[in-house]
PDB file of N, CA and C in Angstrom:
ATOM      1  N   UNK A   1      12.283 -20.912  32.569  1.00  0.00           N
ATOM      2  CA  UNK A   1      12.716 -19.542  32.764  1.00  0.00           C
ATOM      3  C   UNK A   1      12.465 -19.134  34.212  1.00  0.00           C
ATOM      4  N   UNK A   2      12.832 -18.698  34.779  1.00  0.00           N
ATOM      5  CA  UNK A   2      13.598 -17.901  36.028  1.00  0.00           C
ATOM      6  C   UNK A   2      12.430 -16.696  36.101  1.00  0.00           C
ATOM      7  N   UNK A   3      11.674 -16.599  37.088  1.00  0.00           N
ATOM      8  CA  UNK A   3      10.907 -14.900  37.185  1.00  0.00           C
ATOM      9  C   UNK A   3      12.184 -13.578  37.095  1.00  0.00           C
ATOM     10  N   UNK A   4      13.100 -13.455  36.856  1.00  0.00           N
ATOM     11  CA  UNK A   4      14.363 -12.693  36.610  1.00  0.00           C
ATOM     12  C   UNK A   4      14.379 -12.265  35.051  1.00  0.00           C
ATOM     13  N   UNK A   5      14.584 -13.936  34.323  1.00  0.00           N
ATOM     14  CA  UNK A   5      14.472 -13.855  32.825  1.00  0.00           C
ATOM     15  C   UNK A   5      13.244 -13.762  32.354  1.00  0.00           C
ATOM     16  N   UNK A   6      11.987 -13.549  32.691  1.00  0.00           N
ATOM     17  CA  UNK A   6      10.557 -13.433  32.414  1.00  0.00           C
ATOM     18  C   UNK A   6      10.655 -11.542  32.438  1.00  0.00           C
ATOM     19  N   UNK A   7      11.001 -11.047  33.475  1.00  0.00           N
ATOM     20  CA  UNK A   7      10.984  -9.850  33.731  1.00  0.00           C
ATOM     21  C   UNK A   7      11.422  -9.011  32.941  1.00  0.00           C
ATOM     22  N   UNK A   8      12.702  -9.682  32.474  1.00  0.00           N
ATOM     23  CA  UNK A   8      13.519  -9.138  31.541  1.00  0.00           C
ATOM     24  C   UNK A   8      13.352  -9.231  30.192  1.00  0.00           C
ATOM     25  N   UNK A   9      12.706 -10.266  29.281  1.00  0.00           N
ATOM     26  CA  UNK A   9      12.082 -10.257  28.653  1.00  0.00           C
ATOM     27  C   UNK A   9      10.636  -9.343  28.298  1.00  0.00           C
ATOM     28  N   UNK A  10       9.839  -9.071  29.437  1.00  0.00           N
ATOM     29  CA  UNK A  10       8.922  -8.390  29.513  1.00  0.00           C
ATOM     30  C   UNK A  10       9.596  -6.973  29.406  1.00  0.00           C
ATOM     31  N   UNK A  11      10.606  -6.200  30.250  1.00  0.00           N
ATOM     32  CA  UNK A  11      10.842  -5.287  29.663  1.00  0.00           C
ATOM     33  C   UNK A  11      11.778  -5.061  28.817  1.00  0.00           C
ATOM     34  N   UNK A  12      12.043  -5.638  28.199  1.00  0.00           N
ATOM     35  CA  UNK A  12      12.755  -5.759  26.444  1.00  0.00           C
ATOM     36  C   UNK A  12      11.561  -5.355  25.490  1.00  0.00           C
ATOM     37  N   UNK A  13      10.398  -6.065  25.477  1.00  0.00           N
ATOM     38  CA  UNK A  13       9.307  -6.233  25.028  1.00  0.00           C
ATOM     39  C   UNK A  13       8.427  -4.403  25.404  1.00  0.00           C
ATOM     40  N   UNK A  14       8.557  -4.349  26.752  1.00  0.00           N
ATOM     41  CA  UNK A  14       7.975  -2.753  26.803  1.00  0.00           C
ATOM     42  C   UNK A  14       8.435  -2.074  26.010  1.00  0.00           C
ATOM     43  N   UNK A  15      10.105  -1.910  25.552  1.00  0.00           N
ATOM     44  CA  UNK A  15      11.133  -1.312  25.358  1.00  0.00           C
ATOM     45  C   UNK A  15      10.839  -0.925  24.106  1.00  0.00           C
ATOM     46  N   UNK A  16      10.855  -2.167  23.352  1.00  0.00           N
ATOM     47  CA  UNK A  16      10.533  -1.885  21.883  1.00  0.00           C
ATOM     48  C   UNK A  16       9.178  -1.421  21.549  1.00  0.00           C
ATOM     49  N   UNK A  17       8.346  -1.540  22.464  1.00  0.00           N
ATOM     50  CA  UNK A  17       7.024  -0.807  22.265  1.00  0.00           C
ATOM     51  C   UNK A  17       6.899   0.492  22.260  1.00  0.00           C
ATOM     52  N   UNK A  18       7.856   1.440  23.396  1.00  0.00           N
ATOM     53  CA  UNK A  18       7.772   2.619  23.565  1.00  0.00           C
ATOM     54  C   UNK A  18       8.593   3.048  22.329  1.00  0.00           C
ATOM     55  N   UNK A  19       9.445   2.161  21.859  1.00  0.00           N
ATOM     56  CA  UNK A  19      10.149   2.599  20.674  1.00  0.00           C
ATOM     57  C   UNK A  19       9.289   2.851  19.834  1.00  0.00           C
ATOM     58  N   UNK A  20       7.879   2.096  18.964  1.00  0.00           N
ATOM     59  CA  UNK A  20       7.382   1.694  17.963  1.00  0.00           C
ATOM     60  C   UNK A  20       6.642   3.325  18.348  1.00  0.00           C
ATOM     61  N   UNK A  21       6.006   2.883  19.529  1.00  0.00           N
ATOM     62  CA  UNK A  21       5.104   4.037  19.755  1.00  0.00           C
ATOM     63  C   UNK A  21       5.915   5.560  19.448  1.00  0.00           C
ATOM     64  N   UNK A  22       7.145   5.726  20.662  1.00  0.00           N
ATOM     65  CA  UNK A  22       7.754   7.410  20.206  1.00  0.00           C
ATOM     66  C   UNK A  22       7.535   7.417  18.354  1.00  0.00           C
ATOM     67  N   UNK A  23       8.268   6.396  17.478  1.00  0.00           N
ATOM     68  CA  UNK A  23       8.401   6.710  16.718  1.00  0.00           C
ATOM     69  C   UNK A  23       6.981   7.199  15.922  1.00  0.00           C
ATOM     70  N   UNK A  24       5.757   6.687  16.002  1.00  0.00           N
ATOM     71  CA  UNK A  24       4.804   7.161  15.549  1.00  0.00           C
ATOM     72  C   UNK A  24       4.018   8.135  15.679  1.00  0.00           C
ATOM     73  N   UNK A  25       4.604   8.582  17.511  1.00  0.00           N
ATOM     74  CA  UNK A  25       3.882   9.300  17.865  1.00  0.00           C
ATOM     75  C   UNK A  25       4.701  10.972  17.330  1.00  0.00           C
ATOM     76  N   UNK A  26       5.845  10.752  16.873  1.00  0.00           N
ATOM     77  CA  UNK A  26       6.451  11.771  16.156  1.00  0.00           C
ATOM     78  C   UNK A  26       6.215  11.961  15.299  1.00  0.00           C
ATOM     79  N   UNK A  27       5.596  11.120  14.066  1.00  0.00           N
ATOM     80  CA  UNK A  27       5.189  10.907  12.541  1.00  0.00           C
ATOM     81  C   UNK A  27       3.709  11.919  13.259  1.00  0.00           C
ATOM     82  N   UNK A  28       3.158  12.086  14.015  1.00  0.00           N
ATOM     83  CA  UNK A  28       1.905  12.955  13.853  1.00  0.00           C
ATOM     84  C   UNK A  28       2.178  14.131  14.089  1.00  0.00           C
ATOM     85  N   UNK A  29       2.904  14.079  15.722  1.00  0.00           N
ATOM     86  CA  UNK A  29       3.256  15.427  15.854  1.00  0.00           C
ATOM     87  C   UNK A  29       3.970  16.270  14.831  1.00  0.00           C
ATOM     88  N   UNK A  30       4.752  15.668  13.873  1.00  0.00           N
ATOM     89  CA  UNK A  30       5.030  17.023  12.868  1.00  0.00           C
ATOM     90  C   UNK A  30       4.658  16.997  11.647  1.00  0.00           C
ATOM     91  N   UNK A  31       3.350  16.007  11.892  1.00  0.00           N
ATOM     92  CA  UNK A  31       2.575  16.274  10.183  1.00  0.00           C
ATOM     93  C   UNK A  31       1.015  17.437  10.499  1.00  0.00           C
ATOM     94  N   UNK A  32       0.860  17.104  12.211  1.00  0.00           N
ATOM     95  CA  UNK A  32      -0.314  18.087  11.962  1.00  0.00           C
ATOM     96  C   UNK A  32      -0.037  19.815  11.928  1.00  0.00           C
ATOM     97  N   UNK A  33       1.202  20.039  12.089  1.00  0.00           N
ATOM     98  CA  UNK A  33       1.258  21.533  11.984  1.00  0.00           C
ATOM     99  C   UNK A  33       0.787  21.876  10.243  1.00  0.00           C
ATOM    100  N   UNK A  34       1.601  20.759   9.709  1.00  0.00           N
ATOM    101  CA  UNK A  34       1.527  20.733   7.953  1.00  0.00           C
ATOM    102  C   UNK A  34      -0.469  20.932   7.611  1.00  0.00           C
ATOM    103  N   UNK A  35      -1.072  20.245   8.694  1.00  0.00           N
ATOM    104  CA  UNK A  35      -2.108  19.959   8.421  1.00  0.00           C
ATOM    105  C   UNK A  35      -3.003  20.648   8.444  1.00  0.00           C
ATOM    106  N   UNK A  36      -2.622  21.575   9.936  1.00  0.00           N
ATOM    107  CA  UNK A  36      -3.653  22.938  10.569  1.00  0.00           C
ATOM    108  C   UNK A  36      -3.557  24.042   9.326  1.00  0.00           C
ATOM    109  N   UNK A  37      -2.028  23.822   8.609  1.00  0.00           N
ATOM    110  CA  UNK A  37      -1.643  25.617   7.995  1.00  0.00           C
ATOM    111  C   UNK A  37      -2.452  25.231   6.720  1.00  0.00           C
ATOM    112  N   UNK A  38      -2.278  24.037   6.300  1.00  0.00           N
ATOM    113  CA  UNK A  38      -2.042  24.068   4.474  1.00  0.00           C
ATOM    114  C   UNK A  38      -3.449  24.474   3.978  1.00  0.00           C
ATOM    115  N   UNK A  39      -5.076  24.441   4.505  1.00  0.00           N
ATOM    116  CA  UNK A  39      -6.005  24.631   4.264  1.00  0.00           C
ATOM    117  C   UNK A  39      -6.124  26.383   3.774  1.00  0.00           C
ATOM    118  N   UNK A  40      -5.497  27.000   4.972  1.00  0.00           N
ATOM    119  CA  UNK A  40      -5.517  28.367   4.738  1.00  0.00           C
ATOM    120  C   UNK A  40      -4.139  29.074   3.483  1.00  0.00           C
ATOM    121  N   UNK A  41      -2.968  28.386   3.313  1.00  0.00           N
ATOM    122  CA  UNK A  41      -2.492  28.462   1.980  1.00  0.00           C
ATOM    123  C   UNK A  41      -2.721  27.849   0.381  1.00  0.00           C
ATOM    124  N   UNK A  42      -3.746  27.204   0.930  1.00  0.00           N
ATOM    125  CA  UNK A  42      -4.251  25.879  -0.009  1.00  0.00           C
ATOM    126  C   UNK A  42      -4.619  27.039  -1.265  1.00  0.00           C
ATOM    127  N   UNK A  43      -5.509  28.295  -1.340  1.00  0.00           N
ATOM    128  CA  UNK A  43      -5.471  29.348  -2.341  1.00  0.00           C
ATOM    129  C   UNK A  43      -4.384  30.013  -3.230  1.00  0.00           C
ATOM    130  N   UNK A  44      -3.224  30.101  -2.305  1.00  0.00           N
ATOM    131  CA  UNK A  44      -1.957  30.618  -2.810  1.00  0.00           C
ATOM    132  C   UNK A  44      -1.449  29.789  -4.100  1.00  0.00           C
ATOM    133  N   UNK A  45      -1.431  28.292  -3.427  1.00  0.00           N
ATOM    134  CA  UNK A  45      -0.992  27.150  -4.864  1.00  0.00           C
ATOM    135  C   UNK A  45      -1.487  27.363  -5.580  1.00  0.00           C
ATOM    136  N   UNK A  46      -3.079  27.304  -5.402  1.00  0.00           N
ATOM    137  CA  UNK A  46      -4.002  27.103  -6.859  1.00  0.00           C
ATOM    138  C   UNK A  46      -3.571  28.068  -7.597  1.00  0.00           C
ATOM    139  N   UNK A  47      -3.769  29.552  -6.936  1.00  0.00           N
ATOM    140  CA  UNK A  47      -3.398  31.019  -7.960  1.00  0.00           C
ATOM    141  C   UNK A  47      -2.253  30.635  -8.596  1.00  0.00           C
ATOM    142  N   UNK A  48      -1.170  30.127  -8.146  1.00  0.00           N
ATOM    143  CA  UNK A  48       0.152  30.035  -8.756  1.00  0.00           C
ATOM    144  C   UNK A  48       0.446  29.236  -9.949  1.00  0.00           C
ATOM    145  N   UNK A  49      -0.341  27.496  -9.472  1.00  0.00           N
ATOM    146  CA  UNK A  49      -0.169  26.874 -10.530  1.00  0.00           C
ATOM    147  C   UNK A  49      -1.111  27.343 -11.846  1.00  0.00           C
ATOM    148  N   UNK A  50      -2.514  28.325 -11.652  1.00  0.00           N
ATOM    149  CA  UNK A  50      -3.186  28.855 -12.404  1.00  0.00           C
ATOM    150  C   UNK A  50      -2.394  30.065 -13.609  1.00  0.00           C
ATOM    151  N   UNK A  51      -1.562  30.454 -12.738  1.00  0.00           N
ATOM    152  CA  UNK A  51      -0.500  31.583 -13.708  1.00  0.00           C
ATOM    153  C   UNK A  51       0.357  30.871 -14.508  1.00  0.00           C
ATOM    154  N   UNK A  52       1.177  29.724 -13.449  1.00  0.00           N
ATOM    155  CA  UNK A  52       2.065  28.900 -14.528  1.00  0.00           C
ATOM    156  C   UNK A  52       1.536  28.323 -15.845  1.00  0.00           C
ATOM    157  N   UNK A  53       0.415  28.088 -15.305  1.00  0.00           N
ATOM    158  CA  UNK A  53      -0.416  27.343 -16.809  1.00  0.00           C
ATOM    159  C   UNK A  53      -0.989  28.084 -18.141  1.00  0.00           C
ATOM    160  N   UNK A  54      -0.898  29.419 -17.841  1.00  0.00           N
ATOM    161  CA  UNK A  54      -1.445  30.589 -18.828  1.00  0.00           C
ATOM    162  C   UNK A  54      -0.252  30.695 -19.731  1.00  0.00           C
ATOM    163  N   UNK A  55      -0.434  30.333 -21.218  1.00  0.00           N
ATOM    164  CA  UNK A  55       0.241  29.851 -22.231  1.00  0.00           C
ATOM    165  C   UNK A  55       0.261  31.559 -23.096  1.00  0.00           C
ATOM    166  N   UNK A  56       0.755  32.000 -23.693  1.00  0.00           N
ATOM    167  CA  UNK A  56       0.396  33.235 -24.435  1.00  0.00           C
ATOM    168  C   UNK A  56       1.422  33.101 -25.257  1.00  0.00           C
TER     169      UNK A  56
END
Protein backbone atom coordinates (compact mmCIF):
# COMPACT_ATOMS: atom_id res chain seq x y z
CA UNK A 1 0.00 0.00 0.00
CA UNK A 2 0.99 3.46 -1.09
CA UNK A 3 1.12 6.24 2.05
CA UNK A 4 -1.96 7.78 -0.24
CA UNK A 5 -3.99 4.41 0.23
CA UNK A 6 -2.96 4.13 4.04
CA UNK A 7 -4.30 7.70 4.48
CA UNK A 8 -7.27 6.98 2.95
CA UNK A 9 -8.08 4.12 4.62
CA UNK A 10 -7.30 5.82 7.89
CA UNK A 11 -9.78 8.38 7.11
CA UNK A 12 -12.54 6.05 6.01
CA UNK A 13 -11.87 4.47 9.36
CA UNK A 14 -12.13 8.13 11.26
CA UNK A 15 -15.25 8.50 9.21
CA UNK A 16 -17.13 5.71 10.44
CA UNK A 17 -16.08 6.48 13.89
CA UNK A 18 -17.47 9.95 14.00
CA UNK A 19 -20.45 8.21 12.54
CA UNK A 20 -20.72 5.51 15.45
CA UNK A 21 -19.92 8.26 17.84
CA UNK A 22 -22.64 11.28 16.41
CA UNK A 23 -24.94 8.49 16.46
CA UNK A 24 -24.59 7.76 20.18
CA UNK A 25 -23.84 10.81 21.14
CA UNK A 26 -27.52 11.72 20.02
CA UNK A 27 -29.05 8.58 21.80
CA UNK A 28 -28.01 10.70 25.13
CA UNK A 29 -28.59 13.98 24.20
CA UNK A 30 -32.34 13.32 23.84
CA UNK A 31 -32.81 10.78 26.51
CA UNK A 32 -31.46 13.07 29.29
CA UNK A 33 -34.09 15.78 28.97
CA UNK A 34 -36.57 12.53 29.47
CA UNK A 35 -34.33 11.97 32.42
CA UNK A 36 -33.94 15.48 34.26
CA UNK A 37 -38.13 15.93 33.94
CA UNK A 38 -39.54 12.40 34.68
CA UNK A 39 -38.43 12.36 38.53
CA UNK A 40 -40.48 15.49 39.18
CA UNK A 41 -43.69 13.97 37.14
CA UNK A 42 -42.88 10.59 38.40
CA UNK A 43 -46.06 11.52 41.22
CA UNK A 44 -48.54 12.44 38.55
CA UNK A 45 -48.35 8.58 37.05
CA UNK A 46 -48.52 6.97 40.28
CA UNK A 47 -51.83 9.20 41.28
CA UNK A 48 -53.24 8.23 37.92
CA UNK A 49 -52.51 4.68 37.63
CA UNK A 50 -53.78 4.66 41.49
CA UNK A 51 -57.37 6.04 40.25
CA UNK A 52 -57.41 3.71 37.25
CA UNK A 53 -57.11 0.83 39.58
CA UNK A 54 -60.02 1.82 42.07
CA UNK A 55 -62.66 -0.85 41.14
CA UNK A 56 -66.25 0.21 42.65
Amino acid sequence: MTGAEMSADTANEQMQLYKVLMRYCSIVVSTLPILCIYPFVQKYFVNGVMIGSIKG
